[in-house]
C-alpha atoms as a PDB file:
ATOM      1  CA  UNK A   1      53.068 236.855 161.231  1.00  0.00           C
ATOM      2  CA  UNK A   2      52.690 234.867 164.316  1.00  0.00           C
ATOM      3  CA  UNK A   3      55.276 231.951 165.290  1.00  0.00           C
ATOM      4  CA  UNK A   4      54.994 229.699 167.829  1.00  0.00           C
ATOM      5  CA  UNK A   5      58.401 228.141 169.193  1.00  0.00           C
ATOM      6  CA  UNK A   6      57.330 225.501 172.503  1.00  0.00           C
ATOM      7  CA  UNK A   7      54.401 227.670 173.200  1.00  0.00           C
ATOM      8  CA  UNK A   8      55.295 230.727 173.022  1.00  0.00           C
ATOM      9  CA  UNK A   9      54.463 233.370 170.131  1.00  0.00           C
ATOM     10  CA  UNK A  10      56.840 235.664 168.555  1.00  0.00           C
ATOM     11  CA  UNK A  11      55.720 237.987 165.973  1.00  0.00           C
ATOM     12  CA  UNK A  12      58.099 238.299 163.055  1.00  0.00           C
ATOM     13  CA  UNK A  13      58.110 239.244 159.440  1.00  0.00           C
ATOM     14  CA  UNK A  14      60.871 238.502 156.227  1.00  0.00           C
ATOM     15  CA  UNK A  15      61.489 242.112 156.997  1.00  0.00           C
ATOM     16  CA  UNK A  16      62.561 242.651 160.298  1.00  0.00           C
ATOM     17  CA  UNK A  17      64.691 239.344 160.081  1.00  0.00           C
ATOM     18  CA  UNK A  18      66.821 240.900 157.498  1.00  0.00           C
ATOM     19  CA  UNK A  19      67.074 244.024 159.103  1.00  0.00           C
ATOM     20  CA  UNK A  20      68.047 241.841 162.066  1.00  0.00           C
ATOM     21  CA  UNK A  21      71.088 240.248 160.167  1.00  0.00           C
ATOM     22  CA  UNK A  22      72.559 243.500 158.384  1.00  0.00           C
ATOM     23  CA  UNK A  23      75.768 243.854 159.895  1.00  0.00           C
ATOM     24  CA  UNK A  24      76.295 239.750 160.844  1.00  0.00           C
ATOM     25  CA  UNK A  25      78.788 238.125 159.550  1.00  0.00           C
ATOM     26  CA  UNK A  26      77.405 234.277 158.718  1.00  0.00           C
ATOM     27  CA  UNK A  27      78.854 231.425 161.242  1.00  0.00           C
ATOM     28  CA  UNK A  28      80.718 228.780 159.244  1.00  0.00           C
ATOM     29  CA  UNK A  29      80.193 224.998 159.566  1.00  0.00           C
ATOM     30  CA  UNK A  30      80.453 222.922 156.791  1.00  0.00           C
ATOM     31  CA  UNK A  31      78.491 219.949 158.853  1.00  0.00           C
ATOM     32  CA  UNK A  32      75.188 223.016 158.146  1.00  0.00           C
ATOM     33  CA  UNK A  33      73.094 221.896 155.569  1.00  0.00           C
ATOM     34  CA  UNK A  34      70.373 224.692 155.176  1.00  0.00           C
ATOM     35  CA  UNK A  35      70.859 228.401 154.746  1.00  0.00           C
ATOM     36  CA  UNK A  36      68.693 231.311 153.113  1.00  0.00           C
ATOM     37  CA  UNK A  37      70.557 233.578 151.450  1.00  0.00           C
ATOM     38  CA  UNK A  38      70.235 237.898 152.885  1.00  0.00           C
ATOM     39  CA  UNK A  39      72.504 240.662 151.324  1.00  0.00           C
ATOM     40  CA  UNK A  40      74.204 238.075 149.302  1.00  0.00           C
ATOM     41  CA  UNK A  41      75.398 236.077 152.207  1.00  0.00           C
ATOM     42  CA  UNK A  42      74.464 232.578 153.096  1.00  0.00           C
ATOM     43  CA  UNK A  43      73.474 232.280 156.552  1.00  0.00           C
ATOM     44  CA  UNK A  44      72.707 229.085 158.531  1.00  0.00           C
ATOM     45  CA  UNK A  45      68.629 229.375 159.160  1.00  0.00           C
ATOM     46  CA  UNK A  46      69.198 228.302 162.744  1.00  0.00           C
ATOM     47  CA  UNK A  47      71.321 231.310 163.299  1.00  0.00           C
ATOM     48  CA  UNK A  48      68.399 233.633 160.871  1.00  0.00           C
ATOM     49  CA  UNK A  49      65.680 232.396 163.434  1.00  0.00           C
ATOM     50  CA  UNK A  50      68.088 233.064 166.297  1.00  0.00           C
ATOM     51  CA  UNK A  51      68.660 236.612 165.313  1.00  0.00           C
ATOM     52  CA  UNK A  52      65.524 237.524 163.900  1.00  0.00           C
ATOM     53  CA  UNK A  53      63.616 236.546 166.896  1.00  0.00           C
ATOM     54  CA  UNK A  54      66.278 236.741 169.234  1.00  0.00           C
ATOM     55  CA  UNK A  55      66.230 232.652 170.647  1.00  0.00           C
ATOM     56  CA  UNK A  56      69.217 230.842 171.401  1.00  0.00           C
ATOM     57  CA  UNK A  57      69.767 228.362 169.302  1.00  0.00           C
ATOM     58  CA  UNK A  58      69.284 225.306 171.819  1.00  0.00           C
ATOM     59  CA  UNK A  59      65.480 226.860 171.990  1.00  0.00           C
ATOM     60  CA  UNK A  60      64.173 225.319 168.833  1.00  0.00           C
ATOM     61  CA  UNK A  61      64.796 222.646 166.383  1.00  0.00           C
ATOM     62  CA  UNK A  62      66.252 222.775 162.792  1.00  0.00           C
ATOM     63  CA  UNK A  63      62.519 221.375 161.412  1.00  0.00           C
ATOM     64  CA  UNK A  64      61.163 224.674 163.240  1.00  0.00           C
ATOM     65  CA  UNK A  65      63.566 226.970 161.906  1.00  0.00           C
ATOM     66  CA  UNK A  66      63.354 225.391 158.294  1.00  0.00           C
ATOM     67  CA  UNK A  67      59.221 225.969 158.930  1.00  0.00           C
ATOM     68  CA  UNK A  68      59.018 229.008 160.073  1.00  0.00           C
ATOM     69  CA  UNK A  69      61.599 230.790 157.609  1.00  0.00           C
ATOM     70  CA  UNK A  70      59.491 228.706 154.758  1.00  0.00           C
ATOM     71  CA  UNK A  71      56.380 230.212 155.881  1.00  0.00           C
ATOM     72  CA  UNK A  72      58.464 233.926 156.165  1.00  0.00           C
ATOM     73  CA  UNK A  73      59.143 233.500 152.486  1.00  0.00           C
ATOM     74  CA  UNK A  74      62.371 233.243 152.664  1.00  0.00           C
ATOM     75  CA  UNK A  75      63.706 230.624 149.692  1.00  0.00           C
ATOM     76  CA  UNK A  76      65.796 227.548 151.941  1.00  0.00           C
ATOM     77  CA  UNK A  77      68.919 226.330 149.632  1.00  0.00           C
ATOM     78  CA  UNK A  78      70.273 223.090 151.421  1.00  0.00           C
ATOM     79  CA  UNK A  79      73.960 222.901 150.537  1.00  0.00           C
ATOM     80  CA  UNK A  80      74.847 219.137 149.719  1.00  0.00           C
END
């Protein structure tokens, strides 16, 4: 699949961004509200779109993160 982040395209599948994380340990914030959940880990989905498409975080928003993991497939679980 094709993602644009401020004009430029990526390609990246649910596939290759686990692959990507295997091995990460999840960062820890408890002010993070949305995470997908890989290997049985929670991970912050601005740190899954970091390391899936290899951005740093700073490069893209939490709306585009939460977007383009939704259209991935990955499920988003928003911790309250």
């Amino acid at each position: 699949m094709r993602v644009i982040i401020k004009g430029k395209t990526y390609k990246a599948n649910k596939e290759d961004v686990e692959k990507k994380l295997k091995g990460i340990r999840p960062e820890i914030d408890e002010k993070i509200k949305y995470f997908v959940e890989i290997e049985e880990k929670q991970f912050p989905i601005k740190q899954v779109v970091s390391e899936g498409l290899g951005l740093l975080k700073p490069a893209f928003t939490t709306q585009e993160a939460f977007a383009i993991l939704q259209r991935l497939g990955f499920e988003i679980i928003k911790r309250s």
